[in-house]
Structures are given as structure tokens and as C-alpha cells.
Protein backbone atom coordinates (compact mmCIF):
# COMPACT_ATOMS: atom_id res chain seq x y z
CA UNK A 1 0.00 0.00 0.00
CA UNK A 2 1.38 3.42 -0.96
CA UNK A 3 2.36 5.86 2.01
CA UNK A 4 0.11 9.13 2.85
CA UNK A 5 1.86 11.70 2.80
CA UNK A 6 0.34 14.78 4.21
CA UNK A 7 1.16 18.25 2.82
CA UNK A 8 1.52 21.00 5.59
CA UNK A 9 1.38 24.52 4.20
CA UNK A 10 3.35 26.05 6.54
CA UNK A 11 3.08 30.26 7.33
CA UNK A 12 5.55 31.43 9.62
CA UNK A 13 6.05 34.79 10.98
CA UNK A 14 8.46 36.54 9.05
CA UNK A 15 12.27 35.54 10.64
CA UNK A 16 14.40 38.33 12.34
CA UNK A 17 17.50 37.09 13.60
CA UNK A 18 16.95 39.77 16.36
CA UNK A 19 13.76 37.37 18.03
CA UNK A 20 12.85 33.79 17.88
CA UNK A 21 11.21 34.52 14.49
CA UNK A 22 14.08 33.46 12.72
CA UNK A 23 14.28 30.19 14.73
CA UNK A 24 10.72 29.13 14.40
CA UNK A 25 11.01 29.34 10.87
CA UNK A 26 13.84 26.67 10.48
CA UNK A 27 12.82 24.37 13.24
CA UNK A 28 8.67 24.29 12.52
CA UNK A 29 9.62 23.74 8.90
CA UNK A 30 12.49 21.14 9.80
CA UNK A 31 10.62 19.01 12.61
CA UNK A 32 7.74 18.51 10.80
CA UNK A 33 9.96 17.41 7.30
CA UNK A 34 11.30 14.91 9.39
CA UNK A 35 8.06 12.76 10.03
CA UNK A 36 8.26 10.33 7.25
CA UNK A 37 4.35 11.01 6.73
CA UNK A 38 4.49 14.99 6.36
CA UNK A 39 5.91 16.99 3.51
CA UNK A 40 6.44 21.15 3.91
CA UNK A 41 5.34 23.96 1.65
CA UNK A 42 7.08 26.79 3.09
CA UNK A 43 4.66 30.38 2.19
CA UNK A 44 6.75 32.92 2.72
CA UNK A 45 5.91 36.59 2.79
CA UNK A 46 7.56 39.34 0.89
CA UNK A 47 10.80 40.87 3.56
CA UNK A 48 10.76 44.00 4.89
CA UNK A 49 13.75 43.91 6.48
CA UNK A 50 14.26 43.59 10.84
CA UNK A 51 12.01 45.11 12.75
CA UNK A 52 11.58 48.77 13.81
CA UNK A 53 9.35 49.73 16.24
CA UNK A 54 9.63 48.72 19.67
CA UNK A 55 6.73 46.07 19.64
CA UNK A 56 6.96 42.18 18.77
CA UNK A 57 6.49 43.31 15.11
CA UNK A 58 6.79 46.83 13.51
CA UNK A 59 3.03 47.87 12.83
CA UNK A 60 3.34 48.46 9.21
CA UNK A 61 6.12 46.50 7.51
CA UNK A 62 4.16 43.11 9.26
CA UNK A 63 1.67 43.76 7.11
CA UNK A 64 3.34 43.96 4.02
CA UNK A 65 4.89 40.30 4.93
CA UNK A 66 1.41 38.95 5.86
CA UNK A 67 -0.22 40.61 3.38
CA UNK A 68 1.93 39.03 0.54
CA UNK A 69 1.95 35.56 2.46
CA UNK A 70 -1.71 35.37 1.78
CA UNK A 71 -1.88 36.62 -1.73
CA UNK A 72 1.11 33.59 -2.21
CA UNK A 73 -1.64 31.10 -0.47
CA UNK A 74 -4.33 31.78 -2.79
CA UNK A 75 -1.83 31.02 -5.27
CA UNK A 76 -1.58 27.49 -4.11
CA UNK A 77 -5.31 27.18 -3.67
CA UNK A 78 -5.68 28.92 -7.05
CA UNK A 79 -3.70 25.88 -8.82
CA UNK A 80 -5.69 23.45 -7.09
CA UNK A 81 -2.53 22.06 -4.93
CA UNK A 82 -4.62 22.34 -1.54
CA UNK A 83 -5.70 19.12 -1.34
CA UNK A 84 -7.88 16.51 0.97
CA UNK A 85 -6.40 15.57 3.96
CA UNK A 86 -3.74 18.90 3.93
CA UNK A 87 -2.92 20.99 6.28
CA UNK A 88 -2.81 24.82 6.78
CA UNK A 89 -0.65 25.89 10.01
CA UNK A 90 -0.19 29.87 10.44
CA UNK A 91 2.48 30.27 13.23
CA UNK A 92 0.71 33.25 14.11
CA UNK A 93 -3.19 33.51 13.57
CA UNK A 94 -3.17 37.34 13.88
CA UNK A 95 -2.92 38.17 9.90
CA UNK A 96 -4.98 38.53 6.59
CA UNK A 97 -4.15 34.70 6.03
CA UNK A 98 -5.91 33.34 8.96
CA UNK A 99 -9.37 34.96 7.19
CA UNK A 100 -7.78 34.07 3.84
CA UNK A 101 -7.37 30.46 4.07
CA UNK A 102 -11.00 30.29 6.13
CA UNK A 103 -12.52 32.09 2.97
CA UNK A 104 -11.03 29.75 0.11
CA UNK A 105 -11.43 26.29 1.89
CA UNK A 106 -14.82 26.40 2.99
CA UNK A 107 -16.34 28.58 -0.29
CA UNK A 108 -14.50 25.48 -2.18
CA UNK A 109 -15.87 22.61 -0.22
CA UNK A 110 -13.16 21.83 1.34
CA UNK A 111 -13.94 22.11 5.13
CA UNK A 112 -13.47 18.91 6.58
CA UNK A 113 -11.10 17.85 4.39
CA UNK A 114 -8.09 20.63 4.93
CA UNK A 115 -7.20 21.63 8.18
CA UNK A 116 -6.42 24.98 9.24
CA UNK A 117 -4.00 25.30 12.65
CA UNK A 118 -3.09 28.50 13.90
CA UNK A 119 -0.88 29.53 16.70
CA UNK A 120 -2.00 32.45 19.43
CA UNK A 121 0.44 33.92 20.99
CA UNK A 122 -1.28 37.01 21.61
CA UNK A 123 -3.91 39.54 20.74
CA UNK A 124 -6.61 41.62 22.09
CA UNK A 125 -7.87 38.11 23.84
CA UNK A 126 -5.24 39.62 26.59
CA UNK A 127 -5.86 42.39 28.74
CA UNK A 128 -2.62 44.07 28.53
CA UNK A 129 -1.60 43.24 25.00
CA UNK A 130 -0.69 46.18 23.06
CA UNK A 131 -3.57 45.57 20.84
CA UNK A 132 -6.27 46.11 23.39
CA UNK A 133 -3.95 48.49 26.00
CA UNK A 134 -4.47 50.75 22.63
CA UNK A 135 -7.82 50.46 22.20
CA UNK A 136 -8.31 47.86 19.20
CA UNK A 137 -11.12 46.09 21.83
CA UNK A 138 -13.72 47.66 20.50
CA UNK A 139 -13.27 45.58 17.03
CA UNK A 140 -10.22 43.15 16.98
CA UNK A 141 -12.09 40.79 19.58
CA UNK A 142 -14.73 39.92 17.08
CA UNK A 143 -11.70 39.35 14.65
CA UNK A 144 -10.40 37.03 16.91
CA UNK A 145 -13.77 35.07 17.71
CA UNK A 146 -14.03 34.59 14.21
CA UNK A 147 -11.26 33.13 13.39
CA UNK A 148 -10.40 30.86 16.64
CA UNK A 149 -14.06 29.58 15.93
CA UNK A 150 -13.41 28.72 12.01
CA UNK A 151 -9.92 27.21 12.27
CA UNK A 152 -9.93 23.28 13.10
CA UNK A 153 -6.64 23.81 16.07
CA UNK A 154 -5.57 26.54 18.04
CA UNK A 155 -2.48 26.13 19.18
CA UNK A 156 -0.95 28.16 22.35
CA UNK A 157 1.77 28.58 24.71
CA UNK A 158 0.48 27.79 28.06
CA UNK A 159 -3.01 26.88 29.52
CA UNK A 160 -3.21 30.52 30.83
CA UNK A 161 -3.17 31.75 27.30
CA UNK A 162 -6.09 28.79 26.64
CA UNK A 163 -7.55 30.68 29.66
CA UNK A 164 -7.70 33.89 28.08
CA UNK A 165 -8.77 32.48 25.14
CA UNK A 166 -11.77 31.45 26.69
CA UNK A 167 -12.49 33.38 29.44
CA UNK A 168 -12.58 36.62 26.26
CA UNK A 169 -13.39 34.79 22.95
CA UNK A 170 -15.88 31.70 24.57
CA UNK A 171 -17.35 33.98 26.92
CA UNK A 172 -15.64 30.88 29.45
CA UNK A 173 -17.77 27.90 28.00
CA UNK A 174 -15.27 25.16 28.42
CA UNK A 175 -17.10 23.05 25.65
CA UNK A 176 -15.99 25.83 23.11
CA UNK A 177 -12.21 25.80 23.47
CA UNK A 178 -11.62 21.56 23.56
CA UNK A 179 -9.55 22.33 19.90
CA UNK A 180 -7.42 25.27 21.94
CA UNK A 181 -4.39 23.06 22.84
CA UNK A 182 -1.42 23.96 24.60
CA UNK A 183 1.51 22.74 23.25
CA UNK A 184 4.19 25.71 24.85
CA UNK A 185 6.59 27.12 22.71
CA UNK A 186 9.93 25.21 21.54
CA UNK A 187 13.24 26.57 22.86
CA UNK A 188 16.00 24.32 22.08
CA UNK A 189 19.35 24.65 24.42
CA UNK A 190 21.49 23.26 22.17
CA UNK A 191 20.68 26.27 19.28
CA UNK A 192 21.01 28.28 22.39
CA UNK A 193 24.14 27.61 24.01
CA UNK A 194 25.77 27.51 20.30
CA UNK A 195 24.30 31.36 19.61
CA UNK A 196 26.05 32.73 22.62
CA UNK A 197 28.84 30.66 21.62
CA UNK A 198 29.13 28.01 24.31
CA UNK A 199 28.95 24.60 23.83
CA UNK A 200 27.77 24.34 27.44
CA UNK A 201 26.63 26.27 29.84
CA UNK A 202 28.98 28.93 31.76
CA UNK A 203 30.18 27.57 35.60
CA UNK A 204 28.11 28.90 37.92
CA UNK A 205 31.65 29.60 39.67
CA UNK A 206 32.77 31.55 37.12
CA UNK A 207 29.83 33.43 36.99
CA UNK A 208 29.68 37.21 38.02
CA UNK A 209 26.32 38.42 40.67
CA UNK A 210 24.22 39.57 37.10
CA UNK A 211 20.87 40.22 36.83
CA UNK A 212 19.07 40.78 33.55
CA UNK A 213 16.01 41.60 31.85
CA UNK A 214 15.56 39.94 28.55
CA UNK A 215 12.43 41.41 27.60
CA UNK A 216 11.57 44.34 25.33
CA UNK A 217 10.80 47.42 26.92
CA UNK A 218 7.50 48.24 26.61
CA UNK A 219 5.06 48.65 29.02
CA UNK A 220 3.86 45.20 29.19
CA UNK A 221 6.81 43.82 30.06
CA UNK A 222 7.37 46.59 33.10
CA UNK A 223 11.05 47.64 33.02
CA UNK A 224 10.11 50.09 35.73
CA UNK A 225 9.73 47.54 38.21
CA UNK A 226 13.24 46.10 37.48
CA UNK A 227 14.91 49.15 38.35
CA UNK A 228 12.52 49.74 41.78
CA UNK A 229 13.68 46.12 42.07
CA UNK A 230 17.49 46.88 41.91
CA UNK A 231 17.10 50.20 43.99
CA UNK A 232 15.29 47.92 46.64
CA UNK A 233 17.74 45.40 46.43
CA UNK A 234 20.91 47.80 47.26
CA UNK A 235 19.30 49.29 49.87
CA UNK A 236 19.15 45.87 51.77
CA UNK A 237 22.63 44.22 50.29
CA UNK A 238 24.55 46.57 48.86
CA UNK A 239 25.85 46.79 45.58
CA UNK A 240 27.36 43.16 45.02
CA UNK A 241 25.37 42.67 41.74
CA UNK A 242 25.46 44.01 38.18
CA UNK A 243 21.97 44.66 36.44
CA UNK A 244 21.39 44.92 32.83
CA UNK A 245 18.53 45.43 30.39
CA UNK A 246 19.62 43.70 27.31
CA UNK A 247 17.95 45.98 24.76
CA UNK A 248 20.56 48.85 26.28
CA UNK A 249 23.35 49.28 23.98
CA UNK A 250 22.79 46.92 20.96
CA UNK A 251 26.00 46.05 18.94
CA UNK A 252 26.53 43.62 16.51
CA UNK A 253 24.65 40.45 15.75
CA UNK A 254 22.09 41.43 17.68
CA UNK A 255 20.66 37.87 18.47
CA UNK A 256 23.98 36.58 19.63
CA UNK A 257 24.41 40.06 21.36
CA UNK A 258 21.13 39.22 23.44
CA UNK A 259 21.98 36.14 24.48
CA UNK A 260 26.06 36.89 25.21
CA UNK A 261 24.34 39.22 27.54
CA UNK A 262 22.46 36.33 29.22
CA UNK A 263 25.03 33.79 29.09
CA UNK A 264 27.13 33.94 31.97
CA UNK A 265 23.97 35.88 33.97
CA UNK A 266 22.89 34.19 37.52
CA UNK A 267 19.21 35.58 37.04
CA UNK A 268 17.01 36.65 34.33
CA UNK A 269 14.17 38.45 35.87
CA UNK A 270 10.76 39.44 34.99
CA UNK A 271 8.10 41.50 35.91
CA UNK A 272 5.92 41.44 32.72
CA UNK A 273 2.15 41.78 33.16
CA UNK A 274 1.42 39.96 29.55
CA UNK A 275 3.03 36.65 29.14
CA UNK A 276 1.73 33.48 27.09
CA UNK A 277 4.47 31.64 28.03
CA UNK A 278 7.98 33.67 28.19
CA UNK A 279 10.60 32.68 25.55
CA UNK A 280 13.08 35.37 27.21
CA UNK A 281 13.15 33.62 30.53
CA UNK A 282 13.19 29.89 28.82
CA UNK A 283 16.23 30.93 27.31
CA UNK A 284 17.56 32.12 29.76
CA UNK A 285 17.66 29.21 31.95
CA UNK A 286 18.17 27.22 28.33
CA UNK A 287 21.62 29.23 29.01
CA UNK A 288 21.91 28.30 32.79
CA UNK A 289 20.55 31.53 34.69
CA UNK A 290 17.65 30.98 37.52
CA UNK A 291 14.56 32.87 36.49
CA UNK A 292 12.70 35.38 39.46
CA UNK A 293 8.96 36.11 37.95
CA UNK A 294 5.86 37.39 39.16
CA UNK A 295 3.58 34.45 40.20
CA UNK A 296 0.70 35.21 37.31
CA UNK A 297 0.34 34.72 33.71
CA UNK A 298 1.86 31.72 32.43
CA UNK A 299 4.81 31.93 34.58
CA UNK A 300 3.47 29.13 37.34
CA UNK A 301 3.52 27.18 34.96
CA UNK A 302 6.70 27.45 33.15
CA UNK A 303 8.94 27.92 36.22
CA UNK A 304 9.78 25.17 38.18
CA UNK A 305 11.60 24.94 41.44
CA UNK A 306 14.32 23.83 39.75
CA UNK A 307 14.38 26.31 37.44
CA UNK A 308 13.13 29.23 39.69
CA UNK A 309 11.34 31.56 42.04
CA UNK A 310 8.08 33.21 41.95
CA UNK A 311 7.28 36.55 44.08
CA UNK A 312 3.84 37.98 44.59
CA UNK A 313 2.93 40.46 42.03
CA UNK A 314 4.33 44.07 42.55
CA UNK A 315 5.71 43.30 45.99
CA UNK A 316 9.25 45.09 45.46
CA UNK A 317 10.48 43.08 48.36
CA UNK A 318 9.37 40.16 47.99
CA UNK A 319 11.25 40.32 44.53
CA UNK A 320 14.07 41.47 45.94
CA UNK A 321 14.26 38.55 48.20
CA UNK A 322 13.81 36.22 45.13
CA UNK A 323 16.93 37.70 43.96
CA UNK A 324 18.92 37.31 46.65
CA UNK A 325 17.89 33.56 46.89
CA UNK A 326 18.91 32.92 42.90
CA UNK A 327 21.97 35.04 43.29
CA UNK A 328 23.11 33.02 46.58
CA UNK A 329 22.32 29.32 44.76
CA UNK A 330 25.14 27.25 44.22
CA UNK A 331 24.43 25.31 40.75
CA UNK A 332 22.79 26.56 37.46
CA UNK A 333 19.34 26.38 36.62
CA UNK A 334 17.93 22.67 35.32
CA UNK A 335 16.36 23.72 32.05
CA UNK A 336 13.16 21.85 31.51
CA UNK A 337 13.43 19.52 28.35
CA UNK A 338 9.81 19.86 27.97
CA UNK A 339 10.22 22.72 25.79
CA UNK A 340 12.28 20.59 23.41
CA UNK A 341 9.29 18.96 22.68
CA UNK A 342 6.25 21.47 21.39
CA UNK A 343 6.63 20.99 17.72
CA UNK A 344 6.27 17.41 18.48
CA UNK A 345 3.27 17.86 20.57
CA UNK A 346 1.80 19.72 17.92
CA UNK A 347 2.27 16.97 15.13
CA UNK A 348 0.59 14.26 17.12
CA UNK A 349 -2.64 16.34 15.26
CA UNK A 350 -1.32 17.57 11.89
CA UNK A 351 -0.12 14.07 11.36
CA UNK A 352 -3.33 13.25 10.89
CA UNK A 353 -6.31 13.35 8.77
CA UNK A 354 -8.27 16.71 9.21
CA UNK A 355 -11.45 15.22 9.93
CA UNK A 356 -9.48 12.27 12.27
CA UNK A 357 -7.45 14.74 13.91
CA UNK A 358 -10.67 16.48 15.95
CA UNK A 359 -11.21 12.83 17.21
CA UNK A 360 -7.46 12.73 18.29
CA UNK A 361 -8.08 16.35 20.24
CA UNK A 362 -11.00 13.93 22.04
CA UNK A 363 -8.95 11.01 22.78
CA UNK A 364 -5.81 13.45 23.65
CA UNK A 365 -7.06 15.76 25.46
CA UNK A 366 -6.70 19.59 25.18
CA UNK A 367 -6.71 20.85 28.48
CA UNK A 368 -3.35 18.73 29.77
């Protein structure tokens, strides 16, 4: 009997070596080409060059990448190589393609038969995303209902993003979200390590007292905090640690800038008030750093006590403390190999048959 092979049209979000963007795209594209059963159509978008606005993506120039990504997916569909039993997986559902690939599948009988997958990371779902801290609420919610209610999957980072998802999109009706699955996000520590050119991690002997914040900063993320953090800090101990933001200063290659910055770091630190799972602090204890984070958002999940500490939200002592205790540890971080694994976790479904795949979400399970 001939082998199925299942086509996967695969939509990533346009690579910056600055950001995991640039990652995704290789290892989405390259995990899923090695199943035996799956075969990759990379859609690409038309580059605009890295990123310049302070946000995950620059506000215009995304557009022009997602923009031309979908006009290069009708293409497909328009030469009839969108088949039965194919997949469609956008690695980021907020984009023209999401509605795109929704309009041409079903208006060509094809629901049921091609699966469309679609990753949330973020969007006005969450509170303090910058799409609804700016006001996009009052429309971009509907967006979003529409489309995580026409796509087959919906993947996510954590269960608190599946939370969001359907405490704001399902109005919290648990039967509505059983195709929201949380797979995390992949971080590999080998890819890691090699970028901030180590082939293991740094000693934690021969490790200076650094703290650092990996995350952009933007109001979300709370860089203020850091610094009442590191005022509150001296005050009690003194100045016996370094603290660094790594977007200060730039130089370089800025991706193995960012993590140079974090490799030989004791702590990465957080304070962010929007977090679907927190990339920035999975690298850094990828790279052998103990992570301090508020205990909200996805971060009780992530974090581990082997991996870290969790203080009570906006209590500048109590984060302080949770400082002290990383800096004072005598070992690095245990990096959870879980997080190897989320392209995997995702395949179990796109491995399948569209229609057999929603009866693999049943068997599976999509709240684990």
C-alpha cells in the first residue's frame, strides 16, 4: 500500500535574527519534514527587512509580509494544490491569512477535508496586550472570535493563554475551546548555548552576581519595576550585583548580542504583566541563569523549582528577596526539556487526517 503523505502549508512569521522569528522558521519547517508522513510547503511573505518599532512586530512592515503571504496562499489554492487531507498551520493567527485560508477552503468545499491550525500567541484576547492596551477592543475581539471559531486547532503557549482564550473569545464555556491546545513554545538549548557561543553552559563559579532583563521594553513587560527592584535590592545588600537590560546598547549580531548578555547571567528576571508563556526567561535558563517572575500569567507554569522563584505580584520586596535567593544558589538552573518537545506535541494532530485529527483532540485531550 502506498504511504500518505500529508502536505503541511506552513506560514511562519516573518524571521528576524533579532527574536525567535528566525528560529521558528527553520525548526517548525524542519521538525515537521522529518516525520516520514508529512511533507512542507514553506509560504513565505515578501521581507521588509528587521524590525523597527519597539513592539513584537513593527506595525506596518508586518503587514506587508502577511499581506503578501496570503496573496502567495491563494496562489496554491488557485492551482488546485490544496488538497484533501492537507494541512494549513499559520504560526501566528493574527494576519490577513488566517481569514484568507477560512474564505477559500470552505467557499470550495473543502472544510473537513483541509485543516487549518493556527498559533495564538497574543492579541486583544489579553488584557494588557498592546492591541487592546491601545484600544483595538472595540473591534479586533470579534476578529479574533471569528477566526479561533473557524480554524480546526488553536495552538498556544500555556493553559493561561487557553484561559484567556476562553475566558474573552468563549465567553468561558469550556465546551468551546476543547480544539485550543497547549503545546508551549519550543526553545532548544542546544541552538542556544551555540548562539552565545558556548557549547555548554557557563560555571556557575565563574559566573559574576548579574541580573538581567531579557524582555523588550515596553510597558507590558514593566522595566520600571526592574529598576525599583534593583534600587530595593541595594538598599538591603549593597551593591554586590550588576543589572542589565539587554535591549541597552545593541551592537553587533544582535541575536547573539542578546543572548552573550544572558550567558554567563545568575538571574534573568521578569516583571511582565502579559506573558503566554515567556521565551526570554526559557532561554535564559536554556543558558543556565535561575529565572525570578511574578507568580501570574503563564509563569506558574513554566517555572519550576528547579528552574526558579516566583514573588507575589508588585511586591518590590518580595522580589528582591527572590533575587537574593537565585543570586546566593550554588548550581545553574535545570532547564526543563519539555520545551524541546512542542513541535512534536503539535504533530501528534497535523499528522493526521483533518477530519481524524478532531477525534485525536478527544482522545488526547486539550486541556493537559
Amino acid at each position: 500500500m502506498a504511504r500518505t503523505v500529508r502536505r503541511v502549508f506552513l506560514l511562519p512569521i516573518e524571521p528576524f535574527d533579532e527574536r525567535y522569528t528566525e528560529q521558528w522558521y527553520r525548526w517548525w519547517r524542519d521538525e515537521l519534514a522529518a516525520f516520514d508522513e508529512v511533507e512542507v510547503v514553506v509560504v513565505d511573505g515578501e521581507p521588509v527587512g528587521e524590525r523597527r518599532s519597539g513592539q513584537f512586530l513593527d506595525v506596518v512592515d508586518t503587514w506587508v509580509w502577511k499581506g503578501t503571504q496570503a496573496a502567495n496562499l491563494a496562489r496554491h489554492f488557485q492551482r488546485r494544490e490544496v488538497r484533501d487531507g492537507d494541512w494549513i498551520l499559520l504560526l501566528d493567527f493574527w494576519g490577513p491569512a488566517t481569514t484568507a485560508a477560512l474564505y477559500m477552503r470552505d467557499l470550495m468545499g473543502l472544510r473537513g477535508r483541509v485543516g487549518i491550525a493556527a498559533f495564538a500567541h497574543a492579541g486583544a484576547f489579553d488584557p494588557h496586550d498592546y492591541l487592546a492596551r491601545t484600544g483595538l477592543t472595540r473591534w479586533a475581539l470579534d476578529v479574533e472570535r471569528g477566526w479561533v471559531r473557524g480554524v480546526d486547532l488553536v495552538l498556544c503557549g500555556s493553559r493561561w493563554a487557553r484561559s484567556l482564550i476562553a475566558d474573552h473569545l468563549f465567553d468561558g464555556d469550556p465546551a468551546e475551546v476543547r480544539h485550543v491546545v497547549p503545546t508551549g513554545n519550543p526553545v532548544h538549548q542546544r541552538e542556544v548555548l551555540a548562539l552565545a557561543g558556548r557549547l555548554v553552559q557557563v560555571p556557575w563559579d565563574a559566573r559574576p552576581r548579574k541580573v538581567v532583563f531579557p524582555h523588550r521594553l515596553s510597558p507590558e513587560k514593566d522595566p520600571d519595576f526592574f529598576r525599583r527592584v534593583e534600587e530595593e535590592y541595594r538598599d538591603r545588600w549593597g551593591d554586590d550585583a550588576v543589572w542589565v537590560r539587554t535591549r541597552d546598547g545593541y551592537t553587533g549580531d544582535k541575536r547573539r548580542d542578546y543572548y552573550g548578555r544572558m550567558a554567563d547571567a545568575r538571574v534573568v528576571f521578569s516583571s511582565a504583566h502579559q506573558e503566554t508563556f515567556g521565551i526570554a526567561m526559557q532561554e535564559g535558563v536554556a543558558l543556565g541563569a535561575w529565572a525570578v517572575a511574578p507568580n501570574r500569567c503563564s509563569y506558574p507554569e513554566v517555572i519550576s523549582p528547579t528552574t526558579g522563584f516566583l514573588y507575589e505580584p508588585d511586591d518590590v520586596g518580595g522580589a528582591a528577596f527572590c533575587v537574593r535567593m537565585a543570586l546566593e544558589r550554588d548550581t545553574c538552573a535545570r532547564f526543563d526539556a519539555y520545551h524541546e518537545d512542542a513541535i512534536t506535541r503539535a504533530a501528534v494532530f497535523l499528522r493526521h487526517h483533518p477530519a481524524d485529527a478532531l477525534r485525536v483532540l478527544h482522545v488526547v485531550g486539550s486541556g493537559s
